[in-house]
N, C-alpha and C. Protein backbone atom coordinates (compact mmCIF):
# COMPACT_ATOMS: atom_id res chain seq x y z
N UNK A 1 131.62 198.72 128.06
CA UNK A 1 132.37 197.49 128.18
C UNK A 1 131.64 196.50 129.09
N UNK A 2 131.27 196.78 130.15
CA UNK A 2 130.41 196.10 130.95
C UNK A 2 129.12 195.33 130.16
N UNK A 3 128.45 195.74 129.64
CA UNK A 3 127.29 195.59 128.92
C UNK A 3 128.24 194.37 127.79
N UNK A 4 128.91 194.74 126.87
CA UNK A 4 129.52 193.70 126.59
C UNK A 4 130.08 192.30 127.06
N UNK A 5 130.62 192.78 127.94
CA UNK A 5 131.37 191.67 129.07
C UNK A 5 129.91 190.80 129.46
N UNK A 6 128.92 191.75 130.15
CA UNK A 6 127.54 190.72 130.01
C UNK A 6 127.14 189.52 129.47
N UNK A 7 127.31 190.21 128.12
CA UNK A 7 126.64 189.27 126.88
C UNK A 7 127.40 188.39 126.80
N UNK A 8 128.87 188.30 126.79
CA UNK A 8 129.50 187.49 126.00
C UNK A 8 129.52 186.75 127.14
N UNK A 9 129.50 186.73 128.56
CA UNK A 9 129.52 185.91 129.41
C UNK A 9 127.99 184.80 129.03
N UNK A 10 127.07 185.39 128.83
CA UNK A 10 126.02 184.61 128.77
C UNK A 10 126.04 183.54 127.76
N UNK A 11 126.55 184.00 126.53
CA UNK A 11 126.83 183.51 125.12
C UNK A 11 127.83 182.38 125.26
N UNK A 12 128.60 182.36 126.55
CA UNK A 12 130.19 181.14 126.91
C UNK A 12 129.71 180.65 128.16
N UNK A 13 128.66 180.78 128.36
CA UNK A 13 128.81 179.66 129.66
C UNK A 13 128.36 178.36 129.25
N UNK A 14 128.07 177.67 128.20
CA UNK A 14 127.86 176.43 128.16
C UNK A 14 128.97 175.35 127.42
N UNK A 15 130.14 176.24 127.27
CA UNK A 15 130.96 176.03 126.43
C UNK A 15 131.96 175.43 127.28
N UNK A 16 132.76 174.27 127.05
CA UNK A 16 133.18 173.27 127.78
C UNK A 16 134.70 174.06 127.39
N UNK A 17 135.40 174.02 128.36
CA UNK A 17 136.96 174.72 128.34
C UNK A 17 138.11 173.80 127.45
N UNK A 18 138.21 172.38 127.57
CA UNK A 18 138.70 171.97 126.29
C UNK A 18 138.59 172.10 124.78
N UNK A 19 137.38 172.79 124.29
CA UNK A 19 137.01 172.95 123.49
C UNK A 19 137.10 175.10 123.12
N UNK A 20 137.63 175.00 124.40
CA UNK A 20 137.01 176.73 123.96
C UNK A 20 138.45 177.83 123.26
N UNK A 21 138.80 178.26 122.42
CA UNK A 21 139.70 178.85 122.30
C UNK A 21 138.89 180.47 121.74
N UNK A 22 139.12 181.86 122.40
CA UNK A 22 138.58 182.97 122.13
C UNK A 22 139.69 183.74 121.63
N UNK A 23 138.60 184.41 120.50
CA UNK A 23 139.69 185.27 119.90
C UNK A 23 139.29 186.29 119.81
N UNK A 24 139.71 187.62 120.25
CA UNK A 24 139.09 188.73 120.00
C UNK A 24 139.95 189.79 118.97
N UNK A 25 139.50 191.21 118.40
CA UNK A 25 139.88 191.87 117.78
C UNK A 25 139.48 193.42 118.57
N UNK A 26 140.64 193.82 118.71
CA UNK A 26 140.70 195.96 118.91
C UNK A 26 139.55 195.86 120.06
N UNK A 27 138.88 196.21 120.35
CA UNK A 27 137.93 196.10 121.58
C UNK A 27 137.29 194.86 121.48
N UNK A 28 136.94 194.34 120.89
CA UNK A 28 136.74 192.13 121.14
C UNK A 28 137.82 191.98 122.09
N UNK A 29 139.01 192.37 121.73
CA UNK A 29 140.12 191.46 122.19
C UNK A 29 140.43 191.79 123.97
N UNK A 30 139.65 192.97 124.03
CA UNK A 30 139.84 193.70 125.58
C UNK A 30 138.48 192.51 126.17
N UNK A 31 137.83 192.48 125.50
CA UNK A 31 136.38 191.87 125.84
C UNK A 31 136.88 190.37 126.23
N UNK A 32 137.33 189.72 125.12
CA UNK A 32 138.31 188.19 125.36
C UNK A 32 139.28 188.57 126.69
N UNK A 33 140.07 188.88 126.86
CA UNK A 33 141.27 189.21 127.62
C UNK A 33 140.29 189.77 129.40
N UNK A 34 139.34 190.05 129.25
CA UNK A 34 138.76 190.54 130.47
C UNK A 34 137.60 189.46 131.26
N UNK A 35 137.25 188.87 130.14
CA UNK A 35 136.25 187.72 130.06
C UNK A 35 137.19 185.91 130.77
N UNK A 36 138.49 186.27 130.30
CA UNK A 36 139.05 185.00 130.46
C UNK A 36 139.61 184.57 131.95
N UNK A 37 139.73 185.65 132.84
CA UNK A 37 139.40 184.74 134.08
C UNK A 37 138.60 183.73 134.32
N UNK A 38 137.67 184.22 134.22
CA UNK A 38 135.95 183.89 134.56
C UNK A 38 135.59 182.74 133.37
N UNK A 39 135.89 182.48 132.04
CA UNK A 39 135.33 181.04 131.44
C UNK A 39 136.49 180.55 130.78
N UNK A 40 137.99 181.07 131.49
CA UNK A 40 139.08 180.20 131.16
C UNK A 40 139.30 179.05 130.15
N UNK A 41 139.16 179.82 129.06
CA UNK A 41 139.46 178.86 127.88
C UNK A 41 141.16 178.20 127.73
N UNK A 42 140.52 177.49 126.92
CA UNK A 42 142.39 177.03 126.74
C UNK A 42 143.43 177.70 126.05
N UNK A 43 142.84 178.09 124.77
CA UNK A 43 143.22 179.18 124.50
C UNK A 43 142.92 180.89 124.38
N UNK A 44 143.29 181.74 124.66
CA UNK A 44 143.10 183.28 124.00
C UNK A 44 143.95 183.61 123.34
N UNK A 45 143.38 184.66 122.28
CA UNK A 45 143.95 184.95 121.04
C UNK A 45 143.42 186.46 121.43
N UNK A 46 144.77 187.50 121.05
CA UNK A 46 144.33 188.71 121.37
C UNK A 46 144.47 189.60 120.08
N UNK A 47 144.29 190.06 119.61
CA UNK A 47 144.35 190.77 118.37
C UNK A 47 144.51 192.19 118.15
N UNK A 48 145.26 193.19 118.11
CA UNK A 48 144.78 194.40 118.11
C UNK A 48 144.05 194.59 119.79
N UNK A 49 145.05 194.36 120.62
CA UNK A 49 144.26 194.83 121.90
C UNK A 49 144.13 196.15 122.55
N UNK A 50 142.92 196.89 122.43
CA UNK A 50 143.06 198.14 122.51
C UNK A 50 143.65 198.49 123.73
N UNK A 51 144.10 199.71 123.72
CA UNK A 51 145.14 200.62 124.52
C UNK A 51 144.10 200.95 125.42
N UNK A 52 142.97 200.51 126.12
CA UNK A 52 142.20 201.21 126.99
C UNK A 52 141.90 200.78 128.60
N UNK A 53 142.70 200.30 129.01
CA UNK A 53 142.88 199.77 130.15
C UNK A 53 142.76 201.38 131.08
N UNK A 54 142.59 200.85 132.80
CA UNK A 54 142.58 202.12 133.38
C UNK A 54 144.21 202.58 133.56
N UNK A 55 145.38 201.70 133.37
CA UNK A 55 146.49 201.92 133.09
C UNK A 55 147.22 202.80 131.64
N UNK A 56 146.18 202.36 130.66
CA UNK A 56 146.34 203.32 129.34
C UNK A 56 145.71 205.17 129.77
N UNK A 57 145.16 204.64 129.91
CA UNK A 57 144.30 206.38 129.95
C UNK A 57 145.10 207.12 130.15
N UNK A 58 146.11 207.56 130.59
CA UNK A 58 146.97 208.97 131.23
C UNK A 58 146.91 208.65 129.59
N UNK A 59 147.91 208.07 128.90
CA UNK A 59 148.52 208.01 128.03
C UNK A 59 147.94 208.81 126.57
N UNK A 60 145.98 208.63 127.07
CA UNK A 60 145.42 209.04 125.74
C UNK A 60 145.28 210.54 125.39
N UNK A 61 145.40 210.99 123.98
CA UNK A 61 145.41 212.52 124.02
C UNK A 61 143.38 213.01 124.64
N UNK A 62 143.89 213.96 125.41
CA UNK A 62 142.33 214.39 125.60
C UNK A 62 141.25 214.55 124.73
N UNK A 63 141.98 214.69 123.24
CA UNK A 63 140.42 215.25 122.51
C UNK A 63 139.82 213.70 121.98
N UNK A 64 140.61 212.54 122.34
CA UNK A 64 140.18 211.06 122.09
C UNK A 64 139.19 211.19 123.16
N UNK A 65 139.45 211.55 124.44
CA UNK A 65 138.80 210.90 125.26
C UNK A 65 137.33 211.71 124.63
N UNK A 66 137.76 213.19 124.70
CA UNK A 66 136.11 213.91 124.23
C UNK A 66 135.62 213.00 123.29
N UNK A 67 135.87 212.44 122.45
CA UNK A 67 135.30 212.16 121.27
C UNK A 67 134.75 211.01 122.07
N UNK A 68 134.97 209.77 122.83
CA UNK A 68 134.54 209.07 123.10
C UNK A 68 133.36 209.50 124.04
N UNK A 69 133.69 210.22 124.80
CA UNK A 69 132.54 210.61 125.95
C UNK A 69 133.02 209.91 127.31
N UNK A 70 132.64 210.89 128.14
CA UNK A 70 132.74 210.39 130.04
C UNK A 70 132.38 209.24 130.40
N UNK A 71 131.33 208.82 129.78
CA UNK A 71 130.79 207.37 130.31
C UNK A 71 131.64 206.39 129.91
N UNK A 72 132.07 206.58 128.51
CA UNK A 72 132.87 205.68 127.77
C UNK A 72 134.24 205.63 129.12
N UNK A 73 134.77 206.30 128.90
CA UNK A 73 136.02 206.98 130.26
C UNK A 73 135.94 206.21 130.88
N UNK A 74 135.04 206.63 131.84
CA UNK A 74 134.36 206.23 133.37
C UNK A 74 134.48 204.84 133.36
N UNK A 75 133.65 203.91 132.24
CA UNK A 75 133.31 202.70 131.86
C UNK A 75 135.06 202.30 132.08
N UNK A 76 135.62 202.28 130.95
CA UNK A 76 137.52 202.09 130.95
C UNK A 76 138.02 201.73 132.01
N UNK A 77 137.83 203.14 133.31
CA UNK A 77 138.61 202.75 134.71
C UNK A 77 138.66 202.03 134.97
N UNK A 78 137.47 201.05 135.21
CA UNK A 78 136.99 200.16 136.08
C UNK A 78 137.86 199.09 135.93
N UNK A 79 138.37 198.81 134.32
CA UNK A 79 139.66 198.12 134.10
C UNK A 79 140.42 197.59 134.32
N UNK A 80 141.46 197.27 134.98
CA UNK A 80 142.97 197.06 135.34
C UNK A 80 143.64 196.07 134.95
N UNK A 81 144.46 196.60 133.71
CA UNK A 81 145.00 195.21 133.18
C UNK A 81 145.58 194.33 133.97
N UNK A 82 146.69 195.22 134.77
CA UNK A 82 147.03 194.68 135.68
C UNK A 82 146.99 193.51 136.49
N UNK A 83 145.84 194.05 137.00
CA UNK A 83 144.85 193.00 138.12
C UNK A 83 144.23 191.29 136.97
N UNK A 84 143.86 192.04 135.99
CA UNK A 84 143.48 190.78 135.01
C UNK A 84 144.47 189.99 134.63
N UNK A 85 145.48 190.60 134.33
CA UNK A 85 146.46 189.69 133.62
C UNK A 85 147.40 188.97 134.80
N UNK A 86 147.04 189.06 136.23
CA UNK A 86 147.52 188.30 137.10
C UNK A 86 146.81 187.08 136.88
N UNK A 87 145.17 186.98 136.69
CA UNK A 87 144.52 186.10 136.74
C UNK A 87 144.60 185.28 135.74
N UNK A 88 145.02 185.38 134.41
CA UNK A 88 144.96 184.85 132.83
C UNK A 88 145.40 183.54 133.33
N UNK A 89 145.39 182.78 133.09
CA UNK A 89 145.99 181.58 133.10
C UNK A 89 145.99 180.92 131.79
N UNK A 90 145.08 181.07 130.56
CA UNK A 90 144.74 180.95 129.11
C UNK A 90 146.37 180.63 128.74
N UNK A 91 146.44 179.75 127.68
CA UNK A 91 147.57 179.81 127.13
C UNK A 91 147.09 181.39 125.99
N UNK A 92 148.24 182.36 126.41
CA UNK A 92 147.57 183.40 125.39
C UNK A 92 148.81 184.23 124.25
N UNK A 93 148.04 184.17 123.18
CA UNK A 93 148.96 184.86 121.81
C UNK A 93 148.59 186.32 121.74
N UNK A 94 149.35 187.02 121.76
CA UNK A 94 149.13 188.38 121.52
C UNK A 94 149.76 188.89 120.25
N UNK A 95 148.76 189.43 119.12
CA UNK A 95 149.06 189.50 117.94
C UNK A 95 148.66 191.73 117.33
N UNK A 96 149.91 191.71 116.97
CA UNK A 96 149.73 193.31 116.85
C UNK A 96 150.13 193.39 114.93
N UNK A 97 150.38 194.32 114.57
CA UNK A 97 150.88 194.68 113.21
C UNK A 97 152.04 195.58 113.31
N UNK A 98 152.75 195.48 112.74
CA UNK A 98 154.06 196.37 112.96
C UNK A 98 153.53 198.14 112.70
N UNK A 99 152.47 198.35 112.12
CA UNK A 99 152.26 199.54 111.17
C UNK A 99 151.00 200.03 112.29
N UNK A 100 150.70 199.36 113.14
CA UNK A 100 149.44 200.06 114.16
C UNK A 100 149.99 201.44 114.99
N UNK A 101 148.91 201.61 115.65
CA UNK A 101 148.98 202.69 115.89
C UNK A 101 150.16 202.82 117.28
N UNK A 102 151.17 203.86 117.99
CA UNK A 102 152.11 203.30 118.95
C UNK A 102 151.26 202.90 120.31
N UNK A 103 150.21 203.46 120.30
CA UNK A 103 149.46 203.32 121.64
C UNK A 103 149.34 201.74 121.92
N UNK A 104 148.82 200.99 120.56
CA UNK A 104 148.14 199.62 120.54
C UNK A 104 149.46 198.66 120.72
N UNK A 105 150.48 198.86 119.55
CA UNK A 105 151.92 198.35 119.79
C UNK A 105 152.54 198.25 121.60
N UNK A 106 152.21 199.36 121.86
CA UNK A 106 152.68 199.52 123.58
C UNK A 106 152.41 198.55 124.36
N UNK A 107 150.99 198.74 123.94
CA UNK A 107 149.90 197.65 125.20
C UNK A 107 149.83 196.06 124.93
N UNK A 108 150.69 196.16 123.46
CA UNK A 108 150.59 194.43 123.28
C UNK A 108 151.92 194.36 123.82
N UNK A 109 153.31 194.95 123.30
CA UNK A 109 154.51 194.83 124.61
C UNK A 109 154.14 194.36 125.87
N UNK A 110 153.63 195.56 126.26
CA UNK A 110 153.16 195.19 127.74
C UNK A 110 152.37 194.11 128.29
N UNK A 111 151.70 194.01 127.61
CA UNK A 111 150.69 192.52 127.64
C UNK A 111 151.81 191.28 127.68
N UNK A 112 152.42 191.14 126.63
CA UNK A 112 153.32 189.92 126.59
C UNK A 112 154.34 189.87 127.88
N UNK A 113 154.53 191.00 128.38
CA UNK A 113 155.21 190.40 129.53
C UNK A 113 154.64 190.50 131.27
N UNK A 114 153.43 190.88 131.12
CA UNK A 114 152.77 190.42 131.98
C UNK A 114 151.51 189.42 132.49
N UNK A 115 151.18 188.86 130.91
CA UNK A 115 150.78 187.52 130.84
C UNK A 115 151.65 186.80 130.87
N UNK A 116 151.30 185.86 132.39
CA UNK A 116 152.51 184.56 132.40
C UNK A 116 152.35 183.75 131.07
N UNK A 117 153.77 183.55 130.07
CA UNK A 117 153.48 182.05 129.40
C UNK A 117 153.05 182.84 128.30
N UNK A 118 152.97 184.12 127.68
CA UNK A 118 152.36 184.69 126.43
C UNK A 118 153.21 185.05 125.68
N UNK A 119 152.90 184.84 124.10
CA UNK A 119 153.66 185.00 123.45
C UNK A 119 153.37 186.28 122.09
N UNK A 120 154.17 186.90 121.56
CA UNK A 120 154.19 188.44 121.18
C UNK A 120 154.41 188.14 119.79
N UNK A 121 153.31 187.99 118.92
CA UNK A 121 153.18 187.77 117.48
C UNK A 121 153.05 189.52 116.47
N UNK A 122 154.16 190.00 116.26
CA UNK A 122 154.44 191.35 115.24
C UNK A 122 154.18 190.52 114.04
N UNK A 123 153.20 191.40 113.05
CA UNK A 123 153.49 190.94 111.88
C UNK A 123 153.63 191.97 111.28
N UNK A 124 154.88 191.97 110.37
CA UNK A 124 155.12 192.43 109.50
C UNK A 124 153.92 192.81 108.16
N UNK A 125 153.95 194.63 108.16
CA UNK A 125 153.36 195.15 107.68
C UNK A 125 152.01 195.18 107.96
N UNK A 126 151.89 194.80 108.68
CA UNK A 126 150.52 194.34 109.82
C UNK A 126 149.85 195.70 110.14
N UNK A 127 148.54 196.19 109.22
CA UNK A 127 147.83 197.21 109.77
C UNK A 127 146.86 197.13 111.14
N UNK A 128 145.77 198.11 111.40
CA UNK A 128 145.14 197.93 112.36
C UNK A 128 143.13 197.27 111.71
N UNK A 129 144.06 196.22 111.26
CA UNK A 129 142.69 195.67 110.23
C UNK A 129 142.85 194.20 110.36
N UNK A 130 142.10 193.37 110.50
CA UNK A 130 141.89 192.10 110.92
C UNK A 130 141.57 191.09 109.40
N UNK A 131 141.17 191.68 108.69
CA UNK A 131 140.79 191.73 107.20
C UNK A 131 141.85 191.22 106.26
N UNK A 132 143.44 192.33 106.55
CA UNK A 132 144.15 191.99 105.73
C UNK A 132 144.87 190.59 105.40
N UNK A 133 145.83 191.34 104.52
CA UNK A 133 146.15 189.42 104.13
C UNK A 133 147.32 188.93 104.96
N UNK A 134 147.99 189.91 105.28
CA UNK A 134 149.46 189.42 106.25
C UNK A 134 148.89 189.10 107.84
N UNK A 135 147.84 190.07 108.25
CA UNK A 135 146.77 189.40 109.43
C UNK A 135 146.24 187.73 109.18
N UNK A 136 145.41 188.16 108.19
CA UNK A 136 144.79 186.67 108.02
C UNK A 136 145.75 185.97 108.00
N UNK A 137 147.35 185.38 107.03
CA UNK A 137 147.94 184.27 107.38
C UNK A 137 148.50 183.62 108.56
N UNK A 138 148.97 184.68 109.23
CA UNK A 138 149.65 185.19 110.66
C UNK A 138 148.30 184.33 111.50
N UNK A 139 147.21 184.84 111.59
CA UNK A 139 146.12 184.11 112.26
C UNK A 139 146.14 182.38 112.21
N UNK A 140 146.07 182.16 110.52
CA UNK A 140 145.72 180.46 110.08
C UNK A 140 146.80 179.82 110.71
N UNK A 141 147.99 180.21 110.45
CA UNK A 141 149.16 179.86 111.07
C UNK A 141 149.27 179.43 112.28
N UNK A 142 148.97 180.11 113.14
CA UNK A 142 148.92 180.41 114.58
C UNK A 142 147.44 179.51 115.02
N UNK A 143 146.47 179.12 114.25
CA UNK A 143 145.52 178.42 114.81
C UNK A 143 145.76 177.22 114.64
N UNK A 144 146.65 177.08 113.46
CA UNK A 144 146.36 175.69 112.94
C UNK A 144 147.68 174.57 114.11
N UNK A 145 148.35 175.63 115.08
CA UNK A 145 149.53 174.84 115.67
C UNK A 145 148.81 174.96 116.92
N UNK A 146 147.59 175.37 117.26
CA UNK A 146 146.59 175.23 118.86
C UNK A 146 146.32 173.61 118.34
């Protein structure tokens, strides 16, 4: 995540904050959401925000974490939604699918009420796919009223 967070910092710093609205997807969207202290766009758009905060982890079954690996782990802690989502100031949409997985559903709950000012977009029949078609309208919708 770090290594990510890197890049995308490098890739947004010339980008003027009236103009900037970020949108991320399933780990993008942790990447957007962690990134937005620091180049405070006007808007964030969260999508599928993964469950991996250092606040998620108790929550994950162990043989996820094996599969991911220690570093991956380790990397996670460092996390705290918490602490981030004090800082958000982004006007921010948090967008889940009714049909995701309960871990991801949880953390967008939770998200919406600890981002000041955020609002909690379920869509109906809404998988964990960015692709589909009840995603995609739900998205156009929602951009076209920023």
């Amino acid at each position: 995540m770090a290594h990510y967070l890197k890049q995308f910092y490098q890739q947004s710093q010339n980008q003027p904050r009236q103009e900037t609205c970020i949108l991320g997807f399933s780990f993008g969207a942790m990447i957007a959401f962690l990134s937005a202290p620091f180049v405070n766009p006007q808007a964030l758009i969260l999508c599928s925000l993964s469950p991996y905060f250092k606040e998620d982890l108790p929550r994950i079954p162990q043989l996820w974490k094996e599969y991911v690996g220690i570093r991956r782990i380790t990397d996670f802690k460092k996390y705290s939604f918490n602490a981030y989502a004090k800082e958000t100031k982004s006007k921010t949409f948090i967008v889940v699918g009714d049909k995701e997985h309960s871990f991801t559903k949880k953390r967008a709950a939770e998200a919406s009420k600890k981002i000041s000012g955020s609002r909690l977009i379920t869509i109906q029949r809404g998988e964990h796919n960015i692709a589909q078609k009840e995603y995609q309208k739900t998205l156009e919708e929602m951009i076209a009223e920023l």
